[in-house]
Protein backbone atom coordinates (compact mmCIF):
# COMPACT_ATOMS: atom_id res chain seq x y z
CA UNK A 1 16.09 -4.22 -36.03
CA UNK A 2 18.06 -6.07 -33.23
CA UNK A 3 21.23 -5.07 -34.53
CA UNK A 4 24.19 -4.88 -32.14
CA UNK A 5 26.61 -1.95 -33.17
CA UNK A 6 29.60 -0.12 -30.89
CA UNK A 7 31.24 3.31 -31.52
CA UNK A 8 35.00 4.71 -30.79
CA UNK A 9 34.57 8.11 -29.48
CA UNK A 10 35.34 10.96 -27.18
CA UNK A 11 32.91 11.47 -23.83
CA UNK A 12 32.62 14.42 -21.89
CA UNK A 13 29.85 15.58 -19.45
CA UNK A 14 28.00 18.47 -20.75
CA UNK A 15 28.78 20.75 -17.57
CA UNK A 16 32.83 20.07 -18.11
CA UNK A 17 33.34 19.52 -21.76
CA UNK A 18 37.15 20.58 -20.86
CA UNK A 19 37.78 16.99 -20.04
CA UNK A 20 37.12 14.40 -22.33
CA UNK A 21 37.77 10.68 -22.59
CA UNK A 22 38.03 7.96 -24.84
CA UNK A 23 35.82 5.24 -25.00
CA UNK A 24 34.04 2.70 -26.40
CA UNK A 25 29.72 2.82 -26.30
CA UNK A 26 28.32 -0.73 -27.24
CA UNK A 27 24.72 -1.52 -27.99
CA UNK A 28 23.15 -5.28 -27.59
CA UNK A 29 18.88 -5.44 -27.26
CA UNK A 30 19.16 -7.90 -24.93
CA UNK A 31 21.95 -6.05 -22.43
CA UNK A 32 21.11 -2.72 -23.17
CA UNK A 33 23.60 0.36 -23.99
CA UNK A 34 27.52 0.13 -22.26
CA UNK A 35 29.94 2.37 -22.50
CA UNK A 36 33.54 1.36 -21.84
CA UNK A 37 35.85 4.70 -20.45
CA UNK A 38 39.45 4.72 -20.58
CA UNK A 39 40.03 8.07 -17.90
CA UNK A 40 42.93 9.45 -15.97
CA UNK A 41 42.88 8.18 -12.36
CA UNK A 42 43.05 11.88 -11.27
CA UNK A 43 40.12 13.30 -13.51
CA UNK A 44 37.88 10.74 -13.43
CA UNK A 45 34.35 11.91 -12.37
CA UNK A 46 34.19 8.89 -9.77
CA UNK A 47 36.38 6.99 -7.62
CA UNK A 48 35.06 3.60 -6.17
CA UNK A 49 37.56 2.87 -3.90
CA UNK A 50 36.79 6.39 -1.91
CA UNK A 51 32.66 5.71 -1.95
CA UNK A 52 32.69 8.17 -4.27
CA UNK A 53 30.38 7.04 -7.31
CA UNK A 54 28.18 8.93 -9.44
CA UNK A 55 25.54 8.77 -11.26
CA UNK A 56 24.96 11.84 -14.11
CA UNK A 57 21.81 12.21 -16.32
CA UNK A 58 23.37 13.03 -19.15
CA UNK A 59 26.81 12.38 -21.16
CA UNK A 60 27.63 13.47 -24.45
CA UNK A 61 30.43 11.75 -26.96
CA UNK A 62 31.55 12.60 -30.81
CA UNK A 63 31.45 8.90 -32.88
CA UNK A 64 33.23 8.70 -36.06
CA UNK A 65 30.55 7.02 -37.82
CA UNK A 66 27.90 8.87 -39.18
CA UNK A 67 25.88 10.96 -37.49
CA UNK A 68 28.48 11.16 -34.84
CA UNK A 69 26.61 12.59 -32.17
CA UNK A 70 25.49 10.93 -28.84
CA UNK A 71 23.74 11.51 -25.81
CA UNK A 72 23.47 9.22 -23.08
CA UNK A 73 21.00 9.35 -20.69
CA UNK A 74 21.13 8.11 -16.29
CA UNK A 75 24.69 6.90 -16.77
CA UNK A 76 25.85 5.04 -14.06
CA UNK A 77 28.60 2.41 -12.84
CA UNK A 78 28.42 -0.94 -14.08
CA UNK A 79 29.94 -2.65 -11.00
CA UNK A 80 29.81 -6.45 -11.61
CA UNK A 81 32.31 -5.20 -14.78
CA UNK A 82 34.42 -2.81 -12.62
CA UNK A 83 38.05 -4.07 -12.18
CA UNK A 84 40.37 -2.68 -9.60
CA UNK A 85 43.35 -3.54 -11.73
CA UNK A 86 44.82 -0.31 -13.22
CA UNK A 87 48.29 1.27 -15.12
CA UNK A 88 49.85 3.82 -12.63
CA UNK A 89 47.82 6.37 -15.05
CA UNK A 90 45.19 5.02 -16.99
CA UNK A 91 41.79 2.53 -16.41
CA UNK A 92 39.11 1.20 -17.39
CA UNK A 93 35.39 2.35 -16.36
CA UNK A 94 32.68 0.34 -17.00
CA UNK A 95 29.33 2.11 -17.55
CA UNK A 96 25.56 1.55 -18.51
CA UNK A 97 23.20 3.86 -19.68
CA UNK A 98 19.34 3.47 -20.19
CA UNK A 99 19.09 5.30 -23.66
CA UNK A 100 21.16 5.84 -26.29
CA UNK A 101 19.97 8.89 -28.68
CA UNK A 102 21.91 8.47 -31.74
CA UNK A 103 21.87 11.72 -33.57
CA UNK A 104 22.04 14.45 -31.67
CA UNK A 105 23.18 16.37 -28.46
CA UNK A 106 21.31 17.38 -25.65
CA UNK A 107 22.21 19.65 -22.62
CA UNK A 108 19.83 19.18 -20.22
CA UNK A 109 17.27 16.18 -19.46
CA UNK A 110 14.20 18.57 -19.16
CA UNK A 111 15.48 19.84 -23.03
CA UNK A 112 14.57 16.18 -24.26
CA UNK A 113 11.46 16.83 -25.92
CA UNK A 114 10.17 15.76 -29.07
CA UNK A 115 6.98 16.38 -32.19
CA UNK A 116 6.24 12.70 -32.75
CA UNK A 117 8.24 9.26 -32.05
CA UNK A 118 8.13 6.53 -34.42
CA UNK A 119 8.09 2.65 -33.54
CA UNK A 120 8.50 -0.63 -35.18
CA UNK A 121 7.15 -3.50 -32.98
CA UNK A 122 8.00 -7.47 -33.58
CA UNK A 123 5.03 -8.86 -35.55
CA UNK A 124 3.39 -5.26 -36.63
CA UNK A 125 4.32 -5.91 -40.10
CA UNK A 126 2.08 -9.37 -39.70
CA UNK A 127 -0.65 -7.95 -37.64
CA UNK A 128 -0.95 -5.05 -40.28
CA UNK A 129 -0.28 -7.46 -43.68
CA UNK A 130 -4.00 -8.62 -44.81
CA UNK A 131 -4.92 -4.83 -45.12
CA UNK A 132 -1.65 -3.64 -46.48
CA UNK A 133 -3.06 -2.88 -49.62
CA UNK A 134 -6.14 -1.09 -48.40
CA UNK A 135 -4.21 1.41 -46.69
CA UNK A 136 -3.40 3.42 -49.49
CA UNK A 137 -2.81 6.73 -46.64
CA UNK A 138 -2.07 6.75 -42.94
CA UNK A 139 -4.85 5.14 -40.44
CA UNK A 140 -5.26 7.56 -38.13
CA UNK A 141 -6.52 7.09 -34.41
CA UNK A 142 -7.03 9.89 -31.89
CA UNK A 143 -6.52 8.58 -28.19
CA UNK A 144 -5.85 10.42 -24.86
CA UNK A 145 -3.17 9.90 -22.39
CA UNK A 146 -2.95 11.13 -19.16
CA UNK A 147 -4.76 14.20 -19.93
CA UNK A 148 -2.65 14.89 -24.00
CA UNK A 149 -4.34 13.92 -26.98
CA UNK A 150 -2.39 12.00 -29.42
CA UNK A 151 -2.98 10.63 -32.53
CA UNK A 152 -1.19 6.72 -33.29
CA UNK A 153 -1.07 7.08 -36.75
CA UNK A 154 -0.28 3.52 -38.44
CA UNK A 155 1.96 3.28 -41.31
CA UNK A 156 3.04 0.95 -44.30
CA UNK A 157 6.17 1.86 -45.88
CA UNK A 158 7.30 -0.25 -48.75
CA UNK A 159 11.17 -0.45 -49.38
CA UNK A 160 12.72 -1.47 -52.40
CA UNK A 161 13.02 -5.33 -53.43
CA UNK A 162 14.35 -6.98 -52.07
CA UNK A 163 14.29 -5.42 -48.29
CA UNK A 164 10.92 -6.53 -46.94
CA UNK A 165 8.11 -4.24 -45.89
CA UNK A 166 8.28 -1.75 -42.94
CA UNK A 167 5.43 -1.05 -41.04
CA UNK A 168 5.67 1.21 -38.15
CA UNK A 169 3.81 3.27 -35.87
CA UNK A 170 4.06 7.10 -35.33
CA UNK A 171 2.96 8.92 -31.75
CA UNK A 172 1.68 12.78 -32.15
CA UNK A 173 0.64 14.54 -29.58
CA UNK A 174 -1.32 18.33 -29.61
CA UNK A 175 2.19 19.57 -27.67
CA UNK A 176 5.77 18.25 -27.54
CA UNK A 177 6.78 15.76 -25.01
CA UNK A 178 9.46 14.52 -23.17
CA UNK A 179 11.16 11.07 -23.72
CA UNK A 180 8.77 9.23 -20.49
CA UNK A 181 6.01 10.41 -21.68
CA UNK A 182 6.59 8.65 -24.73
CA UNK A 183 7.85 5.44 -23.56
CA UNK A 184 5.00 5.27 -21.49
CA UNK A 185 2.78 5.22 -24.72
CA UNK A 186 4.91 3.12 -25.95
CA UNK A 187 4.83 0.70 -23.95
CA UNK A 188 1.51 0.32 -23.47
CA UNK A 189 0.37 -0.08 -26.90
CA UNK A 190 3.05 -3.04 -26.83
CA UNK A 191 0.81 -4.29 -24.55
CA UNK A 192 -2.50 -3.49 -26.00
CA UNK A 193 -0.86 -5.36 -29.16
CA UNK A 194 0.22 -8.68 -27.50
CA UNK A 195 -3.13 -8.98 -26.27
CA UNK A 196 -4.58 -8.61 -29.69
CA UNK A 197 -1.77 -10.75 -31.17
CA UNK A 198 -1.84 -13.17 -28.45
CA UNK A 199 2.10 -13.27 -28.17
CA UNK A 200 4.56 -11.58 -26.81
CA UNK A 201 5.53 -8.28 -28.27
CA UNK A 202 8.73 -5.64 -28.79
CA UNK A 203 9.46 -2.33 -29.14
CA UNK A 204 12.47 -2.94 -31.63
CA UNK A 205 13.14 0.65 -32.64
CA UNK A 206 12.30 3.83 -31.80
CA UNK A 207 13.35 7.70 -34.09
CA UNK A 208 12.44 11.00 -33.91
CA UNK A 209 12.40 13.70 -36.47
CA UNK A 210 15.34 16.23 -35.87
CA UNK A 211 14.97 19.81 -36.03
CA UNK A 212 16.45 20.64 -39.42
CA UNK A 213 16.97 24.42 -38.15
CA UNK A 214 19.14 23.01 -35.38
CA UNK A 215 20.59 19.76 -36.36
CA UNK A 216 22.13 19.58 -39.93
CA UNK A 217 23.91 16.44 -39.41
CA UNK A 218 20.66 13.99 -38.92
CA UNK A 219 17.72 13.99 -40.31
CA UNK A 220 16.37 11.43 -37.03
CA UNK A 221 17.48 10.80 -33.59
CA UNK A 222 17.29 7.08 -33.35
CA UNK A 223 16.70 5.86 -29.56
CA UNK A 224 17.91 2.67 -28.37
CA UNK A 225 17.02 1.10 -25.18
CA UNK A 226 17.20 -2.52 -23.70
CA UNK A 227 14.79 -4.83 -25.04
CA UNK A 228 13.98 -8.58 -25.04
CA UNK A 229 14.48 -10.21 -28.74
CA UNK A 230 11.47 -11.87 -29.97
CA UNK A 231 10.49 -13.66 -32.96
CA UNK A 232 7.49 -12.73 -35.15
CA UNK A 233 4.30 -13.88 -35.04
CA UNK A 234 2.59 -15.26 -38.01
CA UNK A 235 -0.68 -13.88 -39.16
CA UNK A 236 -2.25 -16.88 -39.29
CA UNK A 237 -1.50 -17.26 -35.50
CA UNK A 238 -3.00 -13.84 -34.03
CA UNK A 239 -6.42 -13.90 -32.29
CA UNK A 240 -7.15 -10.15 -33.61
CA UNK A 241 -5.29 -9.40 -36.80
CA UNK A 242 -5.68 -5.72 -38.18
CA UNK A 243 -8.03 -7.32 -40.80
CA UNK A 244 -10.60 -9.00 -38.31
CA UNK A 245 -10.13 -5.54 -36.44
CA UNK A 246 -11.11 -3.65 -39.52
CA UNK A 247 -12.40 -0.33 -38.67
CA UNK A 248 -13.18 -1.88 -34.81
CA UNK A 249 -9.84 -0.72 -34.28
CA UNK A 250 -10.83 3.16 -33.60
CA UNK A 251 -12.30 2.29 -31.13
CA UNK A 252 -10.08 -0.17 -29.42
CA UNK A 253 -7.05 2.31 -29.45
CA UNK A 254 -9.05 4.87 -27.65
CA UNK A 255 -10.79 2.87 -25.09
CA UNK A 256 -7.14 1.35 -24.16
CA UNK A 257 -6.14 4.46 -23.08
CA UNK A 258 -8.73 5.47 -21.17
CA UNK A 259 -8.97 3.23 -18.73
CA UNK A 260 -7.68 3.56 -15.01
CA UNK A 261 -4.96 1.49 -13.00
CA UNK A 262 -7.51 -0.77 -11.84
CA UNK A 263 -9.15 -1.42 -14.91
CA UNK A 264 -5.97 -2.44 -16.39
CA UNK A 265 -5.42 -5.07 -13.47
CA UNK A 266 -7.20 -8.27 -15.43
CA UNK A 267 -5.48 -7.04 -19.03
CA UNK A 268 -1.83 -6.71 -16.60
CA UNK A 269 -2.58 -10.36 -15.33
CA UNK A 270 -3.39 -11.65 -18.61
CA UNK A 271 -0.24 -10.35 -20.26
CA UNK A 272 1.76 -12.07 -17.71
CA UNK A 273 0.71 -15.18 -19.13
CA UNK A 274 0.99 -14.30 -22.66
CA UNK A 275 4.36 -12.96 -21.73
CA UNK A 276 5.81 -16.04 -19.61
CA UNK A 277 8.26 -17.49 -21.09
CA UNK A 278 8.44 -20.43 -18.56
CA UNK A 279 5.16 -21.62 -19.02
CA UNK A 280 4.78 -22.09 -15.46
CA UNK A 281 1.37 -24.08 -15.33
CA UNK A 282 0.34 -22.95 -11.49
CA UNK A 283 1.91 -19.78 -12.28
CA UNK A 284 -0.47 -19.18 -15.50
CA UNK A 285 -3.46 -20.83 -13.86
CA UNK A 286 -3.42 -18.43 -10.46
CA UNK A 287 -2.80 -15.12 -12.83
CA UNK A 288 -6.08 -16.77 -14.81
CA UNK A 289 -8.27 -17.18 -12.05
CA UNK A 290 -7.19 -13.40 -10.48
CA UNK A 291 -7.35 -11.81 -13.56
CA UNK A 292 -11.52 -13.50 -13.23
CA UNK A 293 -12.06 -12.65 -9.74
CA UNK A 294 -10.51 -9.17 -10.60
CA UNK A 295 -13.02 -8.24 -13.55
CA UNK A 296 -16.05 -9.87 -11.59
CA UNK A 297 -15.17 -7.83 -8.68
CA UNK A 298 -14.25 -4.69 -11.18
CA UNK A 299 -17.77 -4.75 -13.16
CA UNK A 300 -19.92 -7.25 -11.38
CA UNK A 301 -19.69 -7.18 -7.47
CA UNK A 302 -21.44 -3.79 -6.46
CA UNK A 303 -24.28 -4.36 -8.20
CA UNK A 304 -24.97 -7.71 -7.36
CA UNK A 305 -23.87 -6.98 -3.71
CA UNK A 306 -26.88 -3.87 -3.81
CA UNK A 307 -29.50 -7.11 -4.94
CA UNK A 308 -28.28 -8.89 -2.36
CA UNK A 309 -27.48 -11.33 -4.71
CA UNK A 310 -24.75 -13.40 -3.02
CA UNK A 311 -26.08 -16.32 -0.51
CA UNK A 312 -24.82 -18.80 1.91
CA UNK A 313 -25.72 -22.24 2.22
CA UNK A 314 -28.42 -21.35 4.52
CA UNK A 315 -29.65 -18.33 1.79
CA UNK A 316 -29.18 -15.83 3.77
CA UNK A 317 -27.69 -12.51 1.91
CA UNK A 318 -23.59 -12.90 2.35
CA UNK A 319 -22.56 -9.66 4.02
CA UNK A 320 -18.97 -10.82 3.13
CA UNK A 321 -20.01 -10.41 -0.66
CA UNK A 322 -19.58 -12.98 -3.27
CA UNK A 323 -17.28 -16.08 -2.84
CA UNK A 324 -14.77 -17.21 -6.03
CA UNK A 325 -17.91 -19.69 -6.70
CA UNK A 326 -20.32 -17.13 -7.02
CA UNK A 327 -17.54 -14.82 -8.90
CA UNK A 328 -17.21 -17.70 -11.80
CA UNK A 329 -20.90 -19.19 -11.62
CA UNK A 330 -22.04 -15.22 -12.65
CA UNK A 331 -18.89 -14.82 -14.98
CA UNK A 332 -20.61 -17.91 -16.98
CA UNK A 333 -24.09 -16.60 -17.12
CA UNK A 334 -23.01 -13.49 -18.69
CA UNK A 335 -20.86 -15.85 -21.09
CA UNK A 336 -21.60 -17.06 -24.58
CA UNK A 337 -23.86 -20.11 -24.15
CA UNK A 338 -22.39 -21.57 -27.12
CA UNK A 339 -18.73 -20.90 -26.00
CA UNK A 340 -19.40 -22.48 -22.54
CA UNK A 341 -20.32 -25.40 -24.40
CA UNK A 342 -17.44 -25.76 -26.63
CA UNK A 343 -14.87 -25.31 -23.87
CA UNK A 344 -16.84 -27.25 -21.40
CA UNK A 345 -17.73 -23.87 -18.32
CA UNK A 346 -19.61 -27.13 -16.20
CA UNK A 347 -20.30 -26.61 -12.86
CA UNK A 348 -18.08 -29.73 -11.89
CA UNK A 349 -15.34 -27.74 -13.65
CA UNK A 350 -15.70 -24.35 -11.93
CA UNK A 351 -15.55 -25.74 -8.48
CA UNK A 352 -12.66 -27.84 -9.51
CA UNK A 353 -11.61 -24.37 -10.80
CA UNK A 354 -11.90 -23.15 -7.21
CA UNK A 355 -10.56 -25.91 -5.54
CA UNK A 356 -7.29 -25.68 -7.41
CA UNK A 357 -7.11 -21.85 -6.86
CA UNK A 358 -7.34 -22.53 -2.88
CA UNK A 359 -4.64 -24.90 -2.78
CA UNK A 360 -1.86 -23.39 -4.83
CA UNK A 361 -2.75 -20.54 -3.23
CA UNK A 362 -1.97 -21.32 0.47
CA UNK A 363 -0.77 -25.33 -0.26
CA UNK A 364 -2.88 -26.61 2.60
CA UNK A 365 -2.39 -30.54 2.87
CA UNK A 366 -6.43 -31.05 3.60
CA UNK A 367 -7.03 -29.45 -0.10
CA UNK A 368 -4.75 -31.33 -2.42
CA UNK A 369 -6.62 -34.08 -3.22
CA UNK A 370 -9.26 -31.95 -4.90
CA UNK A 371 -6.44 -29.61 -6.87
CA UNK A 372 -6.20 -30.55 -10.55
CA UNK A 373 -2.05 -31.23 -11.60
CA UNK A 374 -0.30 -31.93 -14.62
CA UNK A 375 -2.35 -32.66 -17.73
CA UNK A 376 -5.26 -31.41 -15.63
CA UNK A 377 -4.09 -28.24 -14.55
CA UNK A 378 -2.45 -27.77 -18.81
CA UNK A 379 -6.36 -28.35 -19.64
CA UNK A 380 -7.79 -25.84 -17.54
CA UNK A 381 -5.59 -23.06 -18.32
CA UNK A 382 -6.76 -23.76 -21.85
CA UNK A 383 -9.58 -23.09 -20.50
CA UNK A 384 -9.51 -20.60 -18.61
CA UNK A 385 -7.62 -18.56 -21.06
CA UNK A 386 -11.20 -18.32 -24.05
CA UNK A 387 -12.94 -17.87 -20.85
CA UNK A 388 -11.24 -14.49 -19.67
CA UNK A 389 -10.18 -13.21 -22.88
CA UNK A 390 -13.82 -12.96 -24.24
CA UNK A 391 -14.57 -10.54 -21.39
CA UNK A 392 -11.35 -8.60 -21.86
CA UNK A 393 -11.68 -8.21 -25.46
CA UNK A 394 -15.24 -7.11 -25.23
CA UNK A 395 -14.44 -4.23 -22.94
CA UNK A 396 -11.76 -3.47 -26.00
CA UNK A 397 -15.05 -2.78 -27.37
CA UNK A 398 -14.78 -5.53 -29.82
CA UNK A 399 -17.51 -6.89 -31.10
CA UNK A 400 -19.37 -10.50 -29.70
CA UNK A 401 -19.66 -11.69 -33.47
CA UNK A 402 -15.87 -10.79 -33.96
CA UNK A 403 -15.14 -12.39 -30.97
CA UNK A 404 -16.76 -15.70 -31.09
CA UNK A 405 -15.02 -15.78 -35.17
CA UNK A 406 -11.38 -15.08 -33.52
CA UNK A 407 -12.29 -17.95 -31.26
CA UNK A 408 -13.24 -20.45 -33.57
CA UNK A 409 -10.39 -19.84 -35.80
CA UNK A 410 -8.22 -20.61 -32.63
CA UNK A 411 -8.99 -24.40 -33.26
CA UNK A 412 -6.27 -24.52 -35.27
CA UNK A 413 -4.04 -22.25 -34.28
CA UNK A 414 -4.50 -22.36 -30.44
CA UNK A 415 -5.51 -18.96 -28.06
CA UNK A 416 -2.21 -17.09 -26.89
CA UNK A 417 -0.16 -19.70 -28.16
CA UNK A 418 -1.40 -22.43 -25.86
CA UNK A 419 -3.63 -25.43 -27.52
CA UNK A 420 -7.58 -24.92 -27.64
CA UNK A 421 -9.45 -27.08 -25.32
CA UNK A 422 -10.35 -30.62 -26.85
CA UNK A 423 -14.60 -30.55 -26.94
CA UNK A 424 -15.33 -33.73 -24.72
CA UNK A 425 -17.13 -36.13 -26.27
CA UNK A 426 -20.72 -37.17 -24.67
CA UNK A 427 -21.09 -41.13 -25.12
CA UNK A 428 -24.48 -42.65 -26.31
CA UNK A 429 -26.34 -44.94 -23.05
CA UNK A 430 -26.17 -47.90 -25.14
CA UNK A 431 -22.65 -47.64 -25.61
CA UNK A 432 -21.45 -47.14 -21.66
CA UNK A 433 -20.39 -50.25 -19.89
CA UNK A 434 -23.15 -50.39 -17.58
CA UNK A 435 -25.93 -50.80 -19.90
């Protein structure tokens, strides 16, 4: 579904469709949509050398190529590609556009309104595979967002051998809506799916049913936008695979979406790290530890603050509220016993925990001896990572049995692609050197 493709055709804005152009509109995921003018220097709708550049909403072109009609949508100048170098009648104009709707032609951005979109994501077909046979009929999920409910309807559609299977998701809302709306959806179940996959995650296609009464040439408007190539993720290697979902999954959809800008903070953090493509150790370890202090301070800090639960040294009640100690030392009561155990939640390792967050954070000198580095710091975002997932993925709604399976599993297969924590091993008092 990352398939490059370019068009000849003729262009014309939809207010002047008098004066048209020839040009060429090119389409790579990873660049996005470009579309390559050749104009008359006197009719051309811009003019850089005057300060004269525009931007238009909307731009319409005639393909050869089947089904010929395109609209382009916030078209603009491409000015790293712009060339001064021109025939005494004829140049070149380089432009980008965010979308590319294959399929149709629209007049007016506010016009742009559509039934349902469907998506295929990187990996859905291997998230959705184990149950593939047990959906005989669409699974159905009803969410809300922002105010319109929806239903994500999840689909398995079996091609002929030898083309592999084609699982996609469909968005219906109660009302039309326009194009943002949808990517908005979108895009966040991407990321409600590479947090149950544990990897990073694509839109790689999006369509839309035409209006048959209006558009005879195309049965779909296809949509392309620019989007980051990624490879699939094996079954094998997701922490929450459709199957181990099972039913669970009605109600993880729905609580997704419900959820406010600040409750999404900790899941935002989290995804940067599943996301990073660097692997930036201090950059994954800080996100980590904010992502904790976030949900402590999110579910945990007005309550405890009312109890007066947060001390100094001298235990009197902290007016200040609760330091990052007291933030991780009440994150790991309220955690699995037997999951602190496995990745080693000691207290030694919290405060080293803290340490580490205080230096990278402002890089005083008098602090790094206590930081953890290298192999050290690798460790503790392995971590870290079992140790703020389990609280995200239990405000998913998920259950604590489902959970704590998904976790064990991840001893082979690692959590978010990095390695689980190696269980250290206690050694016998007749065995240590001192004895």
């Amino acid at each position: 579904m990352y398939d490059d493709f370019s068009y000849l055709g003729t262009w014309w804005l939809p207010s002047n469709k008098q004066d048209k152009w020839s040009g060429v509109v090119s389409y790579r995921p990873g660049i996005g949509v470009e579309l390559e003018l050749v104009a008359k220097r006197e009719d051309i709708w811009f003019e850089p050398s005057l300060n004269n550049v525009a931007s238009v909403e909307i731009m319409q072109g005639e393909v050869g190529q089947y089904p010929h009609r395109i609209t382009l949508l916030n078209v603009s100048v491409l000015f790293k590609k712009f060339s001064p170098s021109r025939t005494s009648r004829m140049f070149y104009v380089p432009l980008g556009a965010e979308f590319l709707l294959l399929g149709n032609h629209y007049e007016k951005k506010e016009e742009i309104t559509f039934k349902s979109v469907e998506v295929i994501y990187s990996s859905l077909g291997s998230w959705m595979a184990s149950v593939i046979n047990r959906i005989r009929r669409p699974w159905k999920v009803s969410v809300t967002f922002k105010k319109t409910k929806a239903e994500i309807v999840l689909f398995n559609a079996p091609q002929s051998y030898p083309a592999p299977q084609e699982s996609y998701i469909e968005i219906v809302p109660d009302a039309d809506q326009g194009l943002d709306w949808y990517c908005e959806v979108i895009d966040s179940l991407r990321n409600l799916l590479a947090l149950l996959v544990g990897s990073p995650i694509a839109s790689k296609k999006m369509s839309t049913p035409t209006d048959l009464g209006q558009v005879w040439e195309s049965q779909f408007v296809s949509i392309s936008h620019c989007i980051q190539p990624i490879e699939d993720t094996h079954e094998h290697d997701m922490v929450f695979p459709l199957a181990r979902l099972n039913r669970q999954v009605s109600d993880v959809f729905p609580t997704w979406f419900e959820w406010s800008e600040d409750e999404l903070v900790p899941y935002s953090l989290c995804l940067d790290v599943i996301n990073d493509d660097c692997a930036y150790s201090t950059f994954e370890f800080l996100a980590l530890v904010q992502a904790l202090e976030s949900y402590h301070r999110l579910y945990y800090e007005e309550p405890g603050v009312s109890e007066g639960k947060y001390k100094k040294e001298n235990g009197e009640v902290n007016k200040d509220g609760p330091t990052l100690m007291d933030r991780l030392k009440e994150l790991n009561e309220n955690f699995p016993a037997s999951l602190s155990e496995s990745i080693d939640l000691t207290t030694e390792f919290l405060t080293r925990v803290k340490d580490s967050r205080n230096y990278y954070s402002h890089y005083n000198s008098d602090g790094k001896d206590k930081a953890m580095i290298d192999t050290e710091l690798d460790d503790a975002i392995s971590r870290l990572i079992p140790f703020i997932a389990y609280f995200l993925y239990r405000r998913l709604n998920i259950s604590k049995d489902v959970i704590i399976q998904a976790f064990e599993q991840a001893n082979f297969s690692g959590l978010w692609q990095r390695p689980w924590p190696e269980k250290r091993e206690t050694v016998a008092p007749e065995q240590t050197a001192t004895t």
